[in-house]
C-alpha atoms as a PDB file:
ATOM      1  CA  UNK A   1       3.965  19.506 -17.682  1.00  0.00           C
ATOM      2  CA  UNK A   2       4.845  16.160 -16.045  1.00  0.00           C
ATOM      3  CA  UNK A   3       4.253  12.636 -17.562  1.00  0.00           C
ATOM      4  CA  UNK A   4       2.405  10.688 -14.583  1.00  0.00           C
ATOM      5  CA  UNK A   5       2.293   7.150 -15.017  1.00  0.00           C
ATOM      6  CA  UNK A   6      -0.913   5.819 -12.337  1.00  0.00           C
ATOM      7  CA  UNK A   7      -1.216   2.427 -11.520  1.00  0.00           C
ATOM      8  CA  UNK A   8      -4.276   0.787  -9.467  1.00  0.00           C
ATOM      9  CA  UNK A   9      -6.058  -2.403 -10.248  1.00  0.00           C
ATOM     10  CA  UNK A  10      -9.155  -0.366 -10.245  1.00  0.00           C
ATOM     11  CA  UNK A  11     -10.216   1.345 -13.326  1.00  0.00           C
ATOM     12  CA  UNK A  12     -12.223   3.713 -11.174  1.00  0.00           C
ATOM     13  CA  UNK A  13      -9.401   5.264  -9.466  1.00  0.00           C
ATOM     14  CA  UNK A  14      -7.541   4.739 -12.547  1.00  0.00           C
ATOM     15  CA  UNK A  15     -10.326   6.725 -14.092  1.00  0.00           C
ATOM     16  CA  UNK A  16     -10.924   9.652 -11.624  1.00  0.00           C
ATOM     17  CA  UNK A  17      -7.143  10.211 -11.015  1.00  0.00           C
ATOM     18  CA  UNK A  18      -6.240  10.247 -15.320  1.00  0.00           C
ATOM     19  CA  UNK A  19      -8.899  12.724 -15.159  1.00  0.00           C
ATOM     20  CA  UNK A  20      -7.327  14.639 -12.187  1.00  0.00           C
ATOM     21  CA  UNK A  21      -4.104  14.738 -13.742  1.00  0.00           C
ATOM     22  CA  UNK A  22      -5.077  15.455 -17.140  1.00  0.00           C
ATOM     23  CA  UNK A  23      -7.131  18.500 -16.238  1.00  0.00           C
ATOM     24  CA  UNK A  24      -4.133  19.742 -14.855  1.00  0.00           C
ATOM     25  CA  UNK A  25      -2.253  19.853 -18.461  1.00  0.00           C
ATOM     26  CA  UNK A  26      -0.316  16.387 -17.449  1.00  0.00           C
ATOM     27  CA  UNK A  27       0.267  13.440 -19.710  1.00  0.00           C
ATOM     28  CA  UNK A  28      -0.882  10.277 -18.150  1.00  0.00           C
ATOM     29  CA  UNK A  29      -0.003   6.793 -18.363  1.00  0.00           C
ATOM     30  CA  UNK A  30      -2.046   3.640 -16.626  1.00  0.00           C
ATOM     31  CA  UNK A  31      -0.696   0.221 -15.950  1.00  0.00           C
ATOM     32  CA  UNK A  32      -3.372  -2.142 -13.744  1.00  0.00           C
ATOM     33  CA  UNK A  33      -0.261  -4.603 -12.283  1.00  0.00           C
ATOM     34  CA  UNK A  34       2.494  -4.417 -11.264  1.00  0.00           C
ATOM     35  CA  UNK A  35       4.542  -6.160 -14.286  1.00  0.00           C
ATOM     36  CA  UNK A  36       3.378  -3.910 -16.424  1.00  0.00           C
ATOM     37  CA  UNK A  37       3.791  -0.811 -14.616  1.00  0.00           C
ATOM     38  CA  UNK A  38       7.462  -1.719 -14.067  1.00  0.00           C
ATOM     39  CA  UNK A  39       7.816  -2.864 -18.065  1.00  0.00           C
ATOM     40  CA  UNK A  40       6.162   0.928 -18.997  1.00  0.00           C
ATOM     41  CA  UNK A  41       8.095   3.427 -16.649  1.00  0.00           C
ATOM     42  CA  UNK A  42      11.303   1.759 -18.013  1.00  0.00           C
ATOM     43  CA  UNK A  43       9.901   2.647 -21.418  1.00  0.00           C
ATOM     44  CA  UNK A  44       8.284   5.725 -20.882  1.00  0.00           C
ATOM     45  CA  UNK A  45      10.565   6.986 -17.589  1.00  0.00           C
ATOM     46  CA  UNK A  46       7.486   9.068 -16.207  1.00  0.00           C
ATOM     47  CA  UNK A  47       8.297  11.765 -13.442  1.00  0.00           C
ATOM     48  CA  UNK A  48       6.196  10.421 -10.955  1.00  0.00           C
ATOM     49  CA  UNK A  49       4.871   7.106 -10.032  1.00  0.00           C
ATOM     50  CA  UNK A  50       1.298   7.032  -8.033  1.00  0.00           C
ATOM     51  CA  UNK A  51       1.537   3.388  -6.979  1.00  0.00           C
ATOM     52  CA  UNK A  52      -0.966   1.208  -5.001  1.00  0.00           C
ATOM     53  CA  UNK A  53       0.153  -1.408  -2.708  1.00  0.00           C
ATOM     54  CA  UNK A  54      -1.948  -4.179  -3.723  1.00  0.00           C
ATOM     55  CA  UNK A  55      -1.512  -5.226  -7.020  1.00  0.00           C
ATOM     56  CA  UNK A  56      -1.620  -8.190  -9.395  1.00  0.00           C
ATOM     57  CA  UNK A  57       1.273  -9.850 -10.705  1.00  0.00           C
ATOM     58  CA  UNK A  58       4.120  -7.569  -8.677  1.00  0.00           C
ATOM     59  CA  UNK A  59       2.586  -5.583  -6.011  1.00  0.00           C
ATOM     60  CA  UNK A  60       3.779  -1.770  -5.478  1.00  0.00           C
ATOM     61  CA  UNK A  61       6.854  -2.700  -2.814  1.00  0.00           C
ATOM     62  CA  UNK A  62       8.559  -4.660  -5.394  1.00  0.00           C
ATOM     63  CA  UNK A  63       7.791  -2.440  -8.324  1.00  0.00           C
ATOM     64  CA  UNK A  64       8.863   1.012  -5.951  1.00  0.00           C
ATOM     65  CA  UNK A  65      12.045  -1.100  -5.044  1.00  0.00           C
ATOM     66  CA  UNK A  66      12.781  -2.324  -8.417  1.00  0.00           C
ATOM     67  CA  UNK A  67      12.293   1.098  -9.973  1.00  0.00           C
ATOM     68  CA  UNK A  68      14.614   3.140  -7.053  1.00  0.00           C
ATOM     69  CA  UNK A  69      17.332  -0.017  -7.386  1.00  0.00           C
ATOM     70  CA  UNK A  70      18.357   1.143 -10.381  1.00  0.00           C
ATOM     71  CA  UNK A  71      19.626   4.243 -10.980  1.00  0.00           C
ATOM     72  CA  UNK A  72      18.302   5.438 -13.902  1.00  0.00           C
ATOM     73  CA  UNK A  73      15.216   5.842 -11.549  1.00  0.00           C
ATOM     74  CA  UNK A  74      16.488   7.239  -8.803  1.00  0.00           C
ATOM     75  CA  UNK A  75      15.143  10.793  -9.246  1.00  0.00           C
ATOM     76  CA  UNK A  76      11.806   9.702  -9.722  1.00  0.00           C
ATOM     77  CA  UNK A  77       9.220  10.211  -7.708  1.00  0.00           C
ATOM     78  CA  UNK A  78       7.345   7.673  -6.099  1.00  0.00           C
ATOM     79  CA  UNK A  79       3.397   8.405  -4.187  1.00  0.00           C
ATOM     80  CA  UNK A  80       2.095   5.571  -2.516  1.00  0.00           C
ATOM     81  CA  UNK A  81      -1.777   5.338  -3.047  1.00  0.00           C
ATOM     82  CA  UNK A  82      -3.538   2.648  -0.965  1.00  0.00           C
ATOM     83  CA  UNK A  83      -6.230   1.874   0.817  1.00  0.00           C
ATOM     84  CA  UNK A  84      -3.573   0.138   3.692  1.00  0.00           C
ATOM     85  CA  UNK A  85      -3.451   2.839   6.846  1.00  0.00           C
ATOM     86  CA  UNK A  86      -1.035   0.539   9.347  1.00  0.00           C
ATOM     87  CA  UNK A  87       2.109   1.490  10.121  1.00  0.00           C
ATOM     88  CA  UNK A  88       4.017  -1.375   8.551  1.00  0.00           C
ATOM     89  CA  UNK A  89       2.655  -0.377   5.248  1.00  0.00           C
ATOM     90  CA  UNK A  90       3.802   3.402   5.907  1.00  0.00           C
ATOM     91  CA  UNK A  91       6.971   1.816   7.068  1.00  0.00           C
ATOM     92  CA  UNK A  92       7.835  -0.961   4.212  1.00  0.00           C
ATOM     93  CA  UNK A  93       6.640   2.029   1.304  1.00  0.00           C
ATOM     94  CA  UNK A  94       9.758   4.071   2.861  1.00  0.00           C
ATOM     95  CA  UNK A  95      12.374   1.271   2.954  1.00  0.00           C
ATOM     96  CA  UNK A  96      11.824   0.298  -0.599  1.00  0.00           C
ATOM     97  CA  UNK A  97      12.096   3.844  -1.741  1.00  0.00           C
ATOM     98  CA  UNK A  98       8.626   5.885  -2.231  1.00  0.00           C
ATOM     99  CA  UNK A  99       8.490   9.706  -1.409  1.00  0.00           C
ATOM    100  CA  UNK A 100       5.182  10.185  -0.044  1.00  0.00           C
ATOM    101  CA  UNK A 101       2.490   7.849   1.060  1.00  0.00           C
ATOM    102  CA  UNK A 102      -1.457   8.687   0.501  1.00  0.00           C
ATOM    103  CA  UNK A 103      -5.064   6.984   1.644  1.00  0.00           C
ATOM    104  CA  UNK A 104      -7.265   6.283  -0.836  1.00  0.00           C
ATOM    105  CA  UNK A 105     -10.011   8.106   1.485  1.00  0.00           C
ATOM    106  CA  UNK A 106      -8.174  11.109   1.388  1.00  0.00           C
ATOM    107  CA  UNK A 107      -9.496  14.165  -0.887  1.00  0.00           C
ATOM    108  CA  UNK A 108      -8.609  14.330  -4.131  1.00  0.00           C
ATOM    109  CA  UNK A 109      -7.525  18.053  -3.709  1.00  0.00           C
ATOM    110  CA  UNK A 110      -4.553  16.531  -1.097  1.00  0.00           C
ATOM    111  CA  UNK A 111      -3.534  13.641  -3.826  1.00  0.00           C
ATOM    112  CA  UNK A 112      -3.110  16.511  -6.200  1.00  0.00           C
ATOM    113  CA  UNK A 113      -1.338  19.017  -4.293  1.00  0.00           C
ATOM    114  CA  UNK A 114       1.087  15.962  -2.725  1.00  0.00           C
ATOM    115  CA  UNK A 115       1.989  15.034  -6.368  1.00  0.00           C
ATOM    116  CA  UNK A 116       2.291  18.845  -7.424  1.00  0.00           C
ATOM    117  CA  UNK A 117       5.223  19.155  -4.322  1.00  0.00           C
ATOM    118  CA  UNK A 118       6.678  16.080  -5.082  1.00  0.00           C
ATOM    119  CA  UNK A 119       7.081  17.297  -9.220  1.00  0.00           C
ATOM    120  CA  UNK A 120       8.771  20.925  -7.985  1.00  0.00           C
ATOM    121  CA  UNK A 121      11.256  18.738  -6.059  1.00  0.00           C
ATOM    122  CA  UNK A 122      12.098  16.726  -9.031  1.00  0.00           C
ATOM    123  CA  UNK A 123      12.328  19.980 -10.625  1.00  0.00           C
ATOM    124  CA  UNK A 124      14.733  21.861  -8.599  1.00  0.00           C
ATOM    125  CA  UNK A 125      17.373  18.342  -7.817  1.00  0.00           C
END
């Protein structure tokens, strides 16, 4: 299965997505900022990235546009997770590089079946 490296400031979601993921046979990593998010997908080069926005230290434009910079990174997968619904963060998560884009509000059931489609595509490029 797919290493999944989540990172949120808030060990809640942290918590209910590890949980998610792990039921599905997935290895999961957590980072809570930004920094550190960046320093452990260069060290653990996870398949996909579920992001928030808002972070401490590095928030999740810099650490999507830091991670799809270099091209060692290219390939993987970025989801957006935030609680931001404007348009300019839908916008900005695109320009710096991220493949899909997700509301915390939304089910959990759509976070997991967004991640599952963006994994196949990793699989088949």
């Amino acid at each position: 299965m797919a290493k999944i490296l989540i990172v949120d400031d808030s060990p809640t979601i942290t918590t209910v997505f590890t949980q998610l993921f792990q039921s599905e046979g997935h290895e999961v990593l957590t980072a809570g900022d930004g920094l550190s998010a960046l320093n452990l997908a260069r060290k653990a080069r996870p398949d996909l990235l579920i992001l928030d926005l808002m972070l401490p230290k590095m928030n999740g434009f810099e650490v999507c546009q830091m991670l799809k910079g270099d091209e060692r990174f290219r390939a993987t997968k970025v989801l957006m997770l935030t609680g931001r619904t404007d348009a300019e963060s839908r916008g900005l998560s695109k320009q710096t590089g991220a493949d899909e884009y997700c509301t915390k509000d939304a089910d959990p059931s759509r976070i997991l079946e967004t991640a599952k489609k963006l994994l196949e595509g990793a699989e088949k490029a």
